[in-house]
N, C-alpha and C. Protein backbone atom coordinates (compact mmCIF):
# COMPACT_ATOMS: atom_id res chain seq x y z
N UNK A 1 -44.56 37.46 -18.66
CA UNK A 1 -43.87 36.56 -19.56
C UNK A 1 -42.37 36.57 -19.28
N UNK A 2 -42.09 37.56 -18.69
CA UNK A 2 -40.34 38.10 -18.60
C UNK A 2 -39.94 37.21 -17.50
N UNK A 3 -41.21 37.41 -16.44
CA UNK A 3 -40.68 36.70 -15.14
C UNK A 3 -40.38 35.28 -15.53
N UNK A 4 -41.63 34.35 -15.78
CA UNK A 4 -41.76 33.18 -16.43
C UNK A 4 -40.14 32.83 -16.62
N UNK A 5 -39.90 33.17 -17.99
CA UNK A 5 -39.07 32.84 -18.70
C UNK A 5 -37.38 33.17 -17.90
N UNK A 6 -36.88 33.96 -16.68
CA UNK A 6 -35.77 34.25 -16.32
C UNK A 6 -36.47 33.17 -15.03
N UNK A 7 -37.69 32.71 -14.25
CA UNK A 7 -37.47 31.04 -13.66
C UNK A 7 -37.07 29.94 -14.39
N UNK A 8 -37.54 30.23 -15.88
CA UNK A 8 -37.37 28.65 -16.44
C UNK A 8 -36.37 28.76 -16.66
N UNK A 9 -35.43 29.54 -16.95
CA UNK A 9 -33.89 29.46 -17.13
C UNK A 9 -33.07 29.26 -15.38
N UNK A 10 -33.71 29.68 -14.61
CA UNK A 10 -32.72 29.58 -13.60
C UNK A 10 -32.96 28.66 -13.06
N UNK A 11 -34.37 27.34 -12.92
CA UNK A 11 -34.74 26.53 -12.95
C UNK A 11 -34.32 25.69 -13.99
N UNK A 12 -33.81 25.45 -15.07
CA UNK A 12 -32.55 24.87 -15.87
C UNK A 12 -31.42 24.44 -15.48
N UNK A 13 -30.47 25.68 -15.20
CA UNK A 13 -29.89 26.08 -14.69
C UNK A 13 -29.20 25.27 -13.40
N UNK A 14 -30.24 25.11 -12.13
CA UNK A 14 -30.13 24.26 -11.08
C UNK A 14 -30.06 23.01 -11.52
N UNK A 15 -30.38 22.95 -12.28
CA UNK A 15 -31.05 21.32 -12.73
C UNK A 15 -29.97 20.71 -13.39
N UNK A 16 -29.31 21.27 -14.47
CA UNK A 16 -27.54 21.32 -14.75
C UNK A 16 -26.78 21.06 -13.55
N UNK A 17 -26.69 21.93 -13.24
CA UNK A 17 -25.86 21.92 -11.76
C UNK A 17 -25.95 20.42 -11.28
N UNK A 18 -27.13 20.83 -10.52
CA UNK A 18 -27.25 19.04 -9.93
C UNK A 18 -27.30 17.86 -10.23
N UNK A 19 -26.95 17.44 -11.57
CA UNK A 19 -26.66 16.45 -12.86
C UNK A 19 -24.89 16.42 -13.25
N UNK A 20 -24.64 17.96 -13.36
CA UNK A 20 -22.90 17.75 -12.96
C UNK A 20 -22.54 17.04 -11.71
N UNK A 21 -23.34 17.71 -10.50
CA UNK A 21 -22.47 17.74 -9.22
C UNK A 21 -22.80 15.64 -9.21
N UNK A 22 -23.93 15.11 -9.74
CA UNK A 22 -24.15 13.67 -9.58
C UNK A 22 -22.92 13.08 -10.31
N UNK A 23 -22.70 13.92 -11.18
CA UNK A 23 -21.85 12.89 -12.27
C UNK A 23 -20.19 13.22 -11.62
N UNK A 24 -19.95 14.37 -11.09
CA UNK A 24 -19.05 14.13 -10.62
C UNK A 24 -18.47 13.11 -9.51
N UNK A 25 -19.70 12.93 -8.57
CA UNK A 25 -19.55 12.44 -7.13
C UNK A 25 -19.50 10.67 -7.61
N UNK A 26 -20.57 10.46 -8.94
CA UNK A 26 -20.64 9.28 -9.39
C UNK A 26 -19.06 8.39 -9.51
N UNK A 27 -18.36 9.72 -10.62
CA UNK A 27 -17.28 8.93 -11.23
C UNK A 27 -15.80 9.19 -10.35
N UNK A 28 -16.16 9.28 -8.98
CA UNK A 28 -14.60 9.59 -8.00
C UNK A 28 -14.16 7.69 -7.88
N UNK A 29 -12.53 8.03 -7.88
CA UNK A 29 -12.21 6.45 -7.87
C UNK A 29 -12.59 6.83 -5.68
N UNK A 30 -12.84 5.22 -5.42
CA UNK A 30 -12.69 5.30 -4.00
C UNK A 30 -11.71 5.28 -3.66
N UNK A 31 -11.56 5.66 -2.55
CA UNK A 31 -10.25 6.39 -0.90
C UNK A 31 -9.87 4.72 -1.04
N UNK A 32 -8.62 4.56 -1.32
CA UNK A 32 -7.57 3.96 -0.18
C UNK A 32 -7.60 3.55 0.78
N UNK A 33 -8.04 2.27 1.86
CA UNK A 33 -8.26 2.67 3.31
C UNK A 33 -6.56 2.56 3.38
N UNK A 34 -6.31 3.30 4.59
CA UNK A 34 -4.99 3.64 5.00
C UNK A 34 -4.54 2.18 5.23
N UNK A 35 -3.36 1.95 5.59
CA UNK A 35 -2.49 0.45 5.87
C UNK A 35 -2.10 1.00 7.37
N UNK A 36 -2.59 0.57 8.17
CA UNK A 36 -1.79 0.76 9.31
C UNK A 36 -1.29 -0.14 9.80
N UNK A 37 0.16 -0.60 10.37
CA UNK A 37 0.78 -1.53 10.77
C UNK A 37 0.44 -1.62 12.11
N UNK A 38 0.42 -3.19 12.45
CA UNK A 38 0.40 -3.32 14.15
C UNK A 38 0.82 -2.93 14.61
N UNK A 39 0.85 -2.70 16.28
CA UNK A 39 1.17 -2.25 17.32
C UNK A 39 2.18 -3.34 17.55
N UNK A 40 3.28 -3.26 18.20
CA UNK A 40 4.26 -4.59 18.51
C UNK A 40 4.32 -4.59 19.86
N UNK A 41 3.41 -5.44 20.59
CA UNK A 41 4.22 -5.42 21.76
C UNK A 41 4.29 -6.45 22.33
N UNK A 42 5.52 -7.10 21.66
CA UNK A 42 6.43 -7.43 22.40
C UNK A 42 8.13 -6.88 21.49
N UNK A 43 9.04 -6.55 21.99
CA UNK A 43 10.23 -6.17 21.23
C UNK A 43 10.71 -7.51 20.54
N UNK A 44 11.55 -7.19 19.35
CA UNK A 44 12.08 -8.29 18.35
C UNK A 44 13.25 -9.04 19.28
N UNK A 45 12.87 -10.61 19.26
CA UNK A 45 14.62 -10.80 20.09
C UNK A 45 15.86 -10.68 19.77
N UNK A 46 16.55 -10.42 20.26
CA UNK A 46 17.85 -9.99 19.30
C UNK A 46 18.72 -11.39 19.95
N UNK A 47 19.85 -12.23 19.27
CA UNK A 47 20.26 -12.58 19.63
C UNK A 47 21.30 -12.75 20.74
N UNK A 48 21.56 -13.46 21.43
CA UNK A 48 22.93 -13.34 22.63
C UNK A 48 23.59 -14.06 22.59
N UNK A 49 23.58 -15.59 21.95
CA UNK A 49 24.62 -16.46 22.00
C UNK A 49 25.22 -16.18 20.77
N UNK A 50 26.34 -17.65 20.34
CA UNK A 50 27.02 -17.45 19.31
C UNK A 50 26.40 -18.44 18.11
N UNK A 51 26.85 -17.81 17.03
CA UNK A 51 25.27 -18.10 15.70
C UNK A 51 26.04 -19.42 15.22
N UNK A 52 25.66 -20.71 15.17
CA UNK A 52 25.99 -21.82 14.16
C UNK A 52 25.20 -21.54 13.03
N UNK A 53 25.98 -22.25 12.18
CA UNK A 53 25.54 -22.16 10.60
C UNK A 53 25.99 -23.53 10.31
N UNK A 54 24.81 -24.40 9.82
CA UNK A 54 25.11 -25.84 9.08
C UNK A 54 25.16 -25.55 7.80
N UNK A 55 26.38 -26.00 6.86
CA UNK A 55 26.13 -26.05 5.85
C UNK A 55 25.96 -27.30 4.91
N UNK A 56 25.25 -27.74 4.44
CA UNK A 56 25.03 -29.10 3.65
C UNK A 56 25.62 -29.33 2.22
N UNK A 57 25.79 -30.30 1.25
CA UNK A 57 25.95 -30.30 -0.35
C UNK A 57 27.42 -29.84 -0.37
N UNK A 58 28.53 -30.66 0.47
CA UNK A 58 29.90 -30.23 0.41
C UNK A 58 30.35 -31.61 -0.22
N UNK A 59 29.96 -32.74 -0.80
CA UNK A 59 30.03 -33.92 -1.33
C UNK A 59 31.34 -33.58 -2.13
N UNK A 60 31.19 -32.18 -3.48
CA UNK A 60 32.44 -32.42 -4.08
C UNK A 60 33.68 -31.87 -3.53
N UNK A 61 33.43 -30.88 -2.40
CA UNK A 61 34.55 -30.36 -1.77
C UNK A 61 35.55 -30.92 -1.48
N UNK A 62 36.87 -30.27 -1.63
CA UNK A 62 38.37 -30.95 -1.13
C UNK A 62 39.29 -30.62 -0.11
N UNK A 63 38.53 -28.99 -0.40
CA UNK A 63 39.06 -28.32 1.01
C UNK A 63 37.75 -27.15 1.54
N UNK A 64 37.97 -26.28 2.72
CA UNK A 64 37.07 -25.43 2.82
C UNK A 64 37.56 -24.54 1.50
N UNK A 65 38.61 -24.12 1.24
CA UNK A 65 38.76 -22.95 0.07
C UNK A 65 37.82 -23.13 -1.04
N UNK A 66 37.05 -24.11 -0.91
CA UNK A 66 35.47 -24.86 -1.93
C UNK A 66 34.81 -24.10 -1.66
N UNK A 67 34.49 -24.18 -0.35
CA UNK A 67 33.27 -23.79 -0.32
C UNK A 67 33.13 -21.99 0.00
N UNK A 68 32.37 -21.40 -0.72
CA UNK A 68 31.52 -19.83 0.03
C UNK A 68 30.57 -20.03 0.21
N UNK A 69 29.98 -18.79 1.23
CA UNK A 69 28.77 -18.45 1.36
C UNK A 69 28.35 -17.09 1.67
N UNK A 70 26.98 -16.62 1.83
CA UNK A 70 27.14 -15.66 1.89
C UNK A 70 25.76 -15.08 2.48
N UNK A 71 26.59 -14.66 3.94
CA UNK A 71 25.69 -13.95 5.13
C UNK A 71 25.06 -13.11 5.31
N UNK A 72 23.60 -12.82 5.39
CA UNK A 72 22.90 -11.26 5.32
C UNK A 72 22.73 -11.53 6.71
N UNK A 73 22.98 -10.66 7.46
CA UNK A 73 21.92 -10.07 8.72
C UNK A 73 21.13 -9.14 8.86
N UNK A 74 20.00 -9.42 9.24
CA UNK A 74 19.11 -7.93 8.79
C UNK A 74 19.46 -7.17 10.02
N UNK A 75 19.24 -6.12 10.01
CA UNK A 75 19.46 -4.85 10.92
C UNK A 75 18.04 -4.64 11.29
């Protein structure tokens, strides 16, 4: 009867276990796939000549001291 009864508990026991270990594996958020950026090949062109800039909508202007603007270059 002794034996019996220290299987049905350790046979429980497992059975717990493997009902946690489901519920854990159940409720994982999924992985991220990684972002990997392309390969570049070809290099970025960089410029060599000299840069014009058109500017348009100078209708009320009187002099250049009218007008600004304002240049980003990316690096």
């Amino acid at each position: 009867m002794n034996r019996y009864l220290i299987t049905s508990v350790a046979a429980l026991f497992l059975l717990l276990a493997l009902v946690a270990l489901v519920e854990i594996i159940w409720n994982q958020e999924p992985e991220q796939p990684a972002i990997e950026t392309p390969a570049a090949t070809t290099p970025t062109p960089t410029p060599t000549g000299p840069l014009t800039i058109q500017i348009t909508g100078l209708e009320g202007a009187e002099s250049i001291d009218d007008v600004w603007a304002v240049i980003e270059i990316p690096h």
